[in-house]
C-alpha atoms as a PDB file:
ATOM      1  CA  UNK A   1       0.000   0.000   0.000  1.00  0.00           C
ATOM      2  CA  UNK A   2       1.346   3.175  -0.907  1.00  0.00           C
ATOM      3  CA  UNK A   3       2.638   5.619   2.121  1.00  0.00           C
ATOM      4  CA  UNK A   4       0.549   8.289   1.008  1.00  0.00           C
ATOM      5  CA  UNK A   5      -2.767   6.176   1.171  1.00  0.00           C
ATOM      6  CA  UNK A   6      -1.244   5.015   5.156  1.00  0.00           C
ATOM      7  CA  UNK A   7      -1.252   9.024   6.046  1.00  0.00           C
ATOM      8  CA  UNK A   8      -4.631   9.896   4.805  1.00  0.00           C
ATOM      9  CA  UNK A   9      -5.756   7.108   6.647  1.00  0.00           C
ATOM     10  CA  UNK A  10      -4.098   7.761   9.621  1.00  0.00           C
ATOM     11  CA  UNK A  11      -4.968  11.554   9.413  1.00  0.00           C
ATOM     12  CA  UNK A  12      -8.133  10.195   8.578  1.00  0.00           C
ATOM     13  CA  UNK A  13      -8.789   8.578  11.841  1.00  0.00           C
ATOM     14  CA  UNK A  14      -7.432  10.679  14.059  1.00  0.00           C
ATOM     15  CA  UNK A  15      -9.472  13.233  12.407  1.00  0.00           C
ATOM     16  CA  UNK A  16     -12.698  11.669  13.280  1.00  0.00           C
ATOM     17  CA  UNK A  17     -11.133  10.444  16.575  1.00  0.00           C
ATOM     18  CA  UNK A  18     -10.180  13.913  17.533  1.00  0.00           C
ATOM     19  CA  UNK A  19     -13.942  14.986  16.774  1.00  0.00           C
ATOM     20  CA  UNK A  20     -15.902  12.487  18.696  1.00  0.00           C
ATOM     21  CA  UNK A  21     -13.618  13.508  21.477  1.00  0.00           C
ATOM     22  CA  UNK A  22     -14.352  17.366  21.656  1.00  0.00           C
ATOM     23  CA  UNK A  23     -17.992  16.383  21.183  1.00  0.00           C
ATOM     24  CA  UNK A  24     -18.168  14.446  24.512  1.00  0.00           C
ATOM     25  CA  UNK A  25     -16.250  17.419  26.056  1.00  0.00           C
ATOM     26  CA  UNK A  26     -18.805  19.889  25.265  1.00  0.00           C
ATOM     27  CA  UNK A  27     -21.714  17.678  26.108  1.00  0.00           C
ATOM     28  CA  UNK A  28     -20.545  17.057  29.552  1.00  0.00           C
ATOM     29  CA  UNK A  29     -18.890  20.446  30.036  1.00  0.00           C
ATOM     30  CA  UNK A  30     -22.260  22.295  28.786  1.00  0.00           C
ATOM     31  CA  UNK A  31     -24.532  19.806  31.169  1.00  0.00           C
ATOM     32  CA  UNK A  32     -21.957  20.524  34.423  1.00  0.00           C
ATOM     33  CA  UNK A  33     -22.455  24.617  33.222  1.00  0.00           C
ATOM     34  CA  UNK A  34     -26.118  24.026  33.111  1.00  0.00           C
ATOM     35  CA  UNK A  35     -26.758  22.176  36.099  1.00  0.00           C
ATOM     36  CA  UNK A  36     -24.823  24.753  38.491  1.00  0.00           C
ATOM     37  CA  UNK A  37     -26.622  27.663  36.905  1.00  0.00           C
ATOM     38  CA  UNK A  38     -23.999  29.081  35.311  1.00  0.00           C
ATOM     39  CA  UNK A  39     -25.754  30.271  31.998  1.00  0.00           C
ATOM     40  CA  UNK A  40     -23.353  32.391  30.488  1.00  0.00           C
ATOM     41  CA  UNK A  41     -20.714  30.008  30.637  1.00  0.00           C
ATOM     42  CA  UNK A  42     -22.705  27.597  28.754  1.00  0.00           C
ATOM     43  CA  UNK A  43     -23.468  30.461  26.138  1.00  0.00           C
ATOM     44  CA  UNK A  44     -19.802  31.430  25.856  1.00  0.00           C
ATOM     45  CA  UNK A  45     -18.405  27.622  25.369  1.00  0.00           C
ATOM     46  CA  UNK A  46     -21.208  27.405  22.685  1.00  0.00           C
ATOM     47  CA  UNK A  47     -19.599  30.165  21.138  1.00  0.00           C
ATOM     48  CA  UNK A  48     -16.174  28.652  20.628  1.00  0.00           C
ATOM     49  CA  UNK A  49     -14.986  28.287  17.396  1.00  0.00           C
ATOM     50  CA  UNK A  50     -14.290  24.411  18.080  1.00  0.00           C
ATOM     51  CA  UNK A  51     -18.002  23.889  19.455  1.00  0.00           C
ATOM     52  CA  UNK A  52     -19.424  25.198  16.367  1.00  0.00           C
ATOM     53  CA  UNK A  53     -17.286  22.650  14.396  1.00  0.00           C
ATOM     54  CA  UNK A  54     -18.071  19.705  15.941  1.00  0.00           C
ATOM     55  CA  UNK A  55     -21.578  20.369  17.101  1.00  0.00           C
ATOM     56  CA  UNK A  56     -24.887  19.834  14.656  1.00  0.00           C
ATOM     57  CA  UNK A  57     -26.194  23.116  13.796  1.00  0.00           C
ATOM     58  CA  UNK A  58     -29.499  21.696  15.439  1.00  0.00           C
ATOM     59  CA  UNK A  59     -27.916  20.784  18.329  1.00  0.00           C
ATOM     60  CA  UNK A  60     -26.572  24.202  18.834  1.00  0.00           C
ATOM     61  CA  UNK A  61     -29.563  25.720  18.713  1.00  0.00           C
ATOM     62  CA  UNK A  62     -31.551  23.647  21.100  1.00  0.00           C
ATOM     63  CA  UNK A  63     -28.710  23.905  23.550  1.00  0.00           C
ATOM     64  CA  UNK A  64     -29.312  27.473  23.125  1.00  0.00           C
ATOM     65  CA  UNK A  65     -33.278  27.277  23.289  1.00  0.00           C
ATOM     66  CA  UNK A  66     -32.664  25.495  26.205  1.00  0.00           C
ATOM     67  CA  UNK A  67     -30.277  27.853  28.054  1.00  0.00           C
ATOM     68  CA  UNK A  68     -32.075  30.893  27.241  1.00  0.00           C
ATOM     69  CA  UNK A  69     -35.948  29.515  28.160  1.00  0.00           C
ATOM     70  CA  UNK A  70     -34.298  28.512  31.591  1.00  0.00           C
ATOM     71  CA  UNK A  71     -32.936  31.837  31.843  1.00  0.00           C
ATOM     72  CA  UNK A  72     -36.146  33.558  31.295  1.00  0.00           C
ATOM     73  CA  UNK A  73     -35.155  35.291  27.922  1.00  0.00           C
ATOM     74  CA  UNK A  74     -38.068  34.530  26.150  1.00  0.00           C
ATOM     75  CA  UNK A  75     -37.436  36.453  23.494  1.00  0.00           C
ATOM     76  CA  UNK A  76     -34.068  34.822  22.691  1.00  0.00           C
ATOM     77  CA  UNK A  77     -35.400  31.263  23.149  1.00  0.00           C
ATOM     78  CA  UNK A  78     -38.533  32.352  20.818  1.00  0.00           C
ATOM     79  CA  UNK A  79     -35.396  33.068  18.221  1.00  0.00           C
ATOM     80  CA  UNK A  80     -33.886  30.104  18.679  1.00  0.00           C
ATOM     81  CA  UNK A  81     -37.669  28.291  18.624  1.00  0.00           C
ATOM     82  CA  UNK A  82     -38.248  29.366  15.522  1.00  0.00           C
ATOM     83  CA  UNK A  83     -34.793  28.143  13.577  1.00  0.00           C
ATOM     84  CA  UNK A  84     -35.233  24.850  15.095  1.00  0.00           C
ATOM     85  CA  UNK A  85     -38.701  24.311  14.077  1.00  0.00           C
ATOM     86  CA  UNK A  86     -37.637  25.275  10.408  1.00  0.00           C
ATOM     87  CA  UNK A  87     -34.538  22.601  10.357  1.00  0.00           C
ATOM     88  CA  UNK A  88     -35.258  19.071   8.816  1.00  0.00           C
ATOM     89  CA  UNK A  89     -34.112  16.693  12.003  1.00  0.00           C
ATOM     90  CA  UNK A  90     -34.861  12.648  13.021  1.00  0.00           C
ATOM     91  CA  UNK A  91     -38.483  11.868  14.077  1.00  0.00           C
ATOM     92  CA  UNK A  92     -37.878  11.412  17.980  1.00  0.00           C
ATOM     93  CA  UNK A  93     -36.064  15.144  17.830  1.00  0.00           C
ATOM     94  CA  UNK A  94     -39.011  16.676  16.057  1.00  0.00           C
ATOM     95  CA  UNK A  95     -41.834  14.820  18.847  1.00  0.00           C
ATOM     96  CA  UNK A  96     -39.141  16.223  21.693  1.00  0.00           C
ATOM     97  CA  UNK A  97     -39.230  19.687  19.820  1.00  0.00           C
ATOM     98  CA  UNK A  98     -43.088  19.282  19.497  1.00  0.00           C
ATOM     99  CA  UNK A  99     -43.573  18.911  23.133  1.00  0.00           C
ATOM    100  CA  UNK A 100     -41.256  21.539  24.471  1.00  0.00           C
ATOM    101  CA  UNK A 101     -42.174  24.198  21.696  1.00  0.00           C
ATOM    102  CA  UNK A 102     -45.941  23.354  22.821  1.00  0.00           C
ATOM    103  CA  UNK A 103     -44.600  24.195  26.774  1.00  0.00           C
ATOM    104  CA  UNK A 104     -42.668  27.415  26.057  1.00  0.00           C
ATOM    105  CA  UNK A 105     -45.731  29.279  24.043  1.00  0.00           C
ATOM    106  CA  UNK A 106     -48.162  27.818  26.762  1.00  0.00           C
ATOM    107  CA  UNK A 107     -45.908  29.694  29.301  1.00  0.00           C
ATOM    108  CA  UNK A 108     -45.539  33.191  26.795  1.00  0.00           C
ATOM    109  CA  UNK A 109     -49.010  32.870  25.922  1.00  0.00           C
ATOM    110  CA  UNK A 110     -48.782  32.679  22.443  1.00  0.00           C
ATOM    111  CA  UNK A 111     -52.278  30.700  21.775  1.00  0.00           C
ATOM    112  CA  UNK A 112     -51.935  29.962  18.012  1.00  0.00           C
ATOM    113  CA  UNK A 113     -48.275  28.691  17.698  1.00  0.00           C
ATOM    114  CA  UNK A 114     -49.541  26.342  20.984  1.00  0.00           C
ATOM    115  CA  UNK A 115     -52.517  25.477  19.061  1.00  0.00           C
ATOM    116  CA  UNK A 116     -50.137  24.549  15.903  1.00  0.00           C
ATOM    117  CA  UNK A 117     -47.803  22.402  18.403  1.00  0.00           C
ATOM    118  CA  UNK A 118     -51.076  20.907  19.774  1.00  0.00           C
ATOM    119  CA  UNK A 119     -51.967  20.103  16.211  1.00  0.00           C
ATOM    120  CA  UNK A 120     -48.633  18.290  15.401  1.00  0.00           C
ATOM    121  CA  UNK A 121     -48.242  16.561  18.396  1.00  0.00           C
ATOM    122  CA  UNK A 122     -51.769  14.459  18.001  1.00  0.00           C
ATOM    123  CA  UNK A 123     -50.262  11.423  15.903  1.00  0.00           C
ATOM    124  CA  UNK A 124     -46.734  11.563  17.398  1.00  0.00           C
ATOM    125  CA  UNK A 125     -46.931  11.310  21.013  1.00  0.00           C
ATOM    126  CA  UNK A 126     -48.453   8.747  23.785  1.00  0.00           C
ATOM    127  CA  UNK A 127     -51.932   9.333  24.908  1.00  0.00           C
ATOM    128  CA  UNK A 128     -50.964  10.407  28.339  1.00  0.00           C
ATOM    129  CA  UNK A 129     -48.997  13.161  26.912  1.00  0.00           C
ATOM    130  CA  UNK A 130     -51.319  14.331  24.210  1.00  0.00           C
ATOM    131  CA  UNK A 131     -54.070  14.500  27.425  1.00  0.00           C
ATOM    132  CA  UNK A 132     -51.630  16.311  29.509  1.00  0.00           C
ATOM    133  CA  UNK A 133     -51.197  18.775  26.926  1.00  0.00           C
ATOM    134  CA  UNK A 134     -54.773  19.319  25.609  1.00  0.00           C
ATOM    135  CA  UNK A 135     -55.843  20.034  29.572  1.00  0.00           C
ATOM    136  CA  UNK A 136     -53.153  22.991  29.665  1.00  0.00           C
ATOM    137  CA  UNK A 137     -54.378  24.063  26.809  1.00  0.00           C
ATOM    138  CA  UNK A 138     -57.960  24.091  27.933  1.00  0.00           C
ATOM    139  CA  UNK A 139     -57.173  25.501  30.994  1.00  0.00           C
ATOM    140  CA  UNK A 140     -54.904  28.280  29.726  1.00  0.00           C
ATOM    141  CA  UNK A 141     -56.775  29.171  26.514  1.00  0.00           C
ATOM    142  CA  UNK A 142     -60.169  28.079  26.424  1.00  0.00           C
ATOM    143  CA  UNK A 143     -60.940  28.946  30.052  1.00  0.00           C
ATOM    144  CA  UNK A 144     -61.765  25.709  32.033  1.00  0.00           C
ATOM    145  CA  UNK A 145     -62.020  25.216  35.235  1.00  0.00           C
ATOM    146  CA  UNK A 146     -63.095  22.148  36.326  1.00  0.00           C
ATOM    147  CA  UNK A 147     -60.013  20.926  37.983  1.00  0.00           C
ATOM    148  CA  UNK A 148     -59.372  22.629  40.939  1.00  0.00           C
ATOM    149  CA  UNK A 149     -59.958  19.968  43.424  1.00  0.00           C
ATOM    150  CA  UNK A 150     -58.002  17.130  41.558  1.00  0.00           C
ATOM    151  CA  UNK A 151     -55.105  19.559  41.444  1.00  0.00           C
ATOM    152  CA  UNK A 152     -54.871  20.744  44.811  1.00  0.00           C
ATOM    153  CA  UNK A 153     -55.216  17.349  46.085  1.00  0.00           C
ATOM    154  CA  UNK A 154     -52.064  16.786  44.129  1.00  0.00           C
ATOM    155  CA  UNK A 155     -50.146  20.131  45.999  1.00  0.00           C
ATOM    156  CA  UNK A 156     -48.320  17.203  48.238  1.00  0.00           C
ATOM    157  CA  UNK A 157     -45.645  16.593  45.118  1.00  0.00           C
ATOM    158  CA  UNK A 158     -42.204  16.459  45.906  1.00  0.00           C
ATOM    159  CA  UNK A 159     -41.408  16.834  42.235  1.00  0.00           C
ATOM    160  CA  UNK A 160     -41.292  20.722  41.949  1.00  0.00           C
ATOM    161  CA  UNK A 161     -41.237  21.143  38.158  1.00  0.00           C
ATOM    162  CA  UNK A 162     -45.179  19.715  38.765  1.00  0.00           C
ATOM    163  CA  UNK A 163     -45.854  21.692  41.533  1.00  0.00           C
ATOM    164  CA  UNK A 164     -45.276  24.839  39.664  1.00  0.00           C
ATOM    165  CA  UNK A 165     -47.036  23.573  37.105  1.00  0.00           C
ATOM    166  CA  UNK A 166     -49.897  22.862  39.369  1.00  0.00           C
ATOM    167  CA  UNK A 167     -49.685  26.393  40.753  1.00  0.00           C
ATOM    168  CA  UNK A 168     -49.851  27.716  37.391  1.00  0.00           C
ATOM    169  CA  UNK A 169     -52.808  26.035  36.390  1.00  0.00           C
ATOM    170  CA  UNK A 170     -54.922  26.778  39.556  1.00  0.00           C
ATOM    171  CA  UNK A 171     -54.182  30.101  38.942  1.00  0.00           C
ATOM    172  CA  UNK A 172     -55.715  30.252  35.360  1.00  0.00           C
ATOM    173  CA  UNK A 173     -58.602  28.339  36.863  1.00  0.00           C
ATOM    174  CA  UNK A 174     -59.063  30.438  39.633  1.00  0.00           C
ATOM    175  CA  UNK A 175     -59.090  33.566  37.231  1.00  0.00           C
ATOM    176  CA  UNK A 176     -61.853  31.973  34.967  1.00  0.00           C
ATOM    177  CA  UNK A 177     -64.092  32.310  37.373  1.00  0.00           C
ATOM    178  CA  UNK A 178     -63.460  35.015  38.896  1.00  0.00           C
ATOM    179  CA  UNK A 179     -61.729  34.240  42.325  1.00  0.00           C
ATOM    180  CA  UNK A 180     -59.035  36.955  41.920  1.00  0.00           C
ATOM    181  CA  UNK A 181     -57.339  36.629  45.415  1.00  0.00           C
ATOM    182  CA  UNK A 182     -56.751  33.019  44.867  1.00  0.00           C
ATOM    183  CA  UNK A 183     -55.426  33.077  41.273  1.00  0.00           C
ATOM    184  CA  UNK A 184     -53.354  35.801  42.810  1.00  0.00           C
ATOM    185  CA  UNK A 185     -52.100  33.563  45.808  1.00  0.00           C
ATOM    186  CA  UNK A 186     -51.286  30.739  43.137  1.00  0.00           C
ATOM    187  CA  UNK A 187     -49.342  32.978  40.744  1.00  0.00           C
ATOM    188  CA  UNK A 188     -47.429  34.279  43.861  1.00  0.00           C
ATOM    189  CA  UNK A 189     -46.505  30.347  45.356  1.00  0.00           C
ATOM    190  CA  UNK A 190     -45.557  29.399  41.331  1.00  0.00           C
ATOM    191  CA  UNK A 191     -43.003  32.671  41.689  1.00  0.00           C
ATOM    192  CA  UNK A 192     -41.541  31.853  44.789  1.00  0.00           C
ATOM    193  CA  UNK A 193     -40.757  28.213  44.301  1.00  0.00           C
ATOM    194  CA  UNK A 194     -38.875  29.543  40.497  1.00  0.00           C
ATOM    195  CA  UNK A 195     -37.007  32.652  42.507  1.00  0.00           C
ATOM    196  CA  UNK A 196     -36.170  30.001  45.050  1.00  0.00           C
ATOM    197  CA  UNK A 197     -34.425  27.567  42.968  1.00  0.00           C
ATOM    198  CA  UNK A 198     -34.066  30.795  40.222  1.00  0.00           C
ATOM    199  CA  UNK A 199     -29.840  30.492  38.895  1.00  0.00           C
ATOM    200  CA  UNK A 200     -27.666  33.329  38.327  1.00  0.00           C
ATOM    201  CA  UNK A 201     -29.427  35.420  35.448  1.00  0.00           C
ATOM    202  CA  UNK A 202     -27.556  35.450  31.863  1.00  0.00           C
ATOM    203  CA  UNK A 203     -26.299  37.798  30.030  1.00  0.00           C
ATOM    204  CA  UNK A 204     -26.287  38.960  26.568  1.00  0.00           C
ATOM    205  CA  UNK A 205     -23.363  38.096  24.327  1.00  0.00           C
ATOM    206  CA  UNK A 206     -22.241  40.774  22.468  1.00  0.00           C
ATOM    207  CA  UNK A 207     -19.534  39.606  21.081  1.00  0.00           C
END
């Protein structure tokens, strides 16, 4: 075999071996970032010249949809939201990005590009999901309100991503008809369990 063919193979491998390597770097190094809180840290290894190499342009931007909806910068996430939804990916991402792009215009109130999620998400997700969903939608947009015992029985959670959730929803409920003080309480308890466990707010990168 000619020497020439041995060094593109060898440069070959160590190309790809190289790669695979720096991807598993940024993957754990982003998730560590994330996990402490440290938002801006996980924005500014993103932006490394390296990380843009080696990571999927999709993946990129649902890191970054990711970071910035924990963050509270809606309007940066709704940026990101929108690229990902226009970019061709495998069927499992697109029923993921289904399901959270269904959450995050729940939360901003965006009724129509819920509706839309709501719409995609009736042939590629399990039942109990699908249900889920269609009661926050019902609750949020269309005004029910029959509920409110089921979910206050339900207060006892020790899962607090559900609890807030619950809090949220009891509020909307309350508000439909007409119990102001109570929607008011609800929306307060939702805002002090997310301040409580609320990381160090990001930045913008203006670089």
């Amino acid at each position: 075999m000619p020497i020439w063919i041995v060094l593109f193979i060898c440069v070959v491998v160590a190309y790809f071996a190289v790669t695979e390597g720096a991807k598993k770097y940024f993957d754990t190094k982003v998730q560590v970032l994330f996990n402490l809180g440290l938002y801006q840290d996980c924005i500014d290894l993103l932006d490394r010249k390296l990380a843009r190499i080696v990571m999927s342009t999709y993946k990129q931007y649902y890191l970054r949809f990711t970071i910035y909806e924990a963050a509270d910068m809606d309007a940066y996430a709704d940026r990101m939201l929108d690229h990902l939804l226009e970019m061709s990916c495998s069927d499992k991402q697109r029923r993921q990005l289904a399901v959270r792009a269904f959450n995050f215009y729940v939360k901003t109130g965006n009724r129509k590009r819920a509706a839309s999620m709501l719409e995609e998400m009736r042939s590629v997700v399990s039942k109990g999901i699908l249900a889920d969903s269609q009661l926050t939608y019902d609750i949020v947009f269309r005004h029910r309100h029959d509920k409110i015992d089921e979910m206050e029985e339900m207060l006892d959670t020790n899962d607090l991503g559900l609890r807030g959730k619950l809090y949220l929803l009891l509020s909307y409920q309350y508000e439909s008809i007409g119990n102001k003080g109570e929607a008011r309480r609800y929306r307060n308890l939702e805002k002090q369990l997310r301040d409580a466990h609320r990381p160090p707010t990001i930045k913008q990168n203006t670089r």
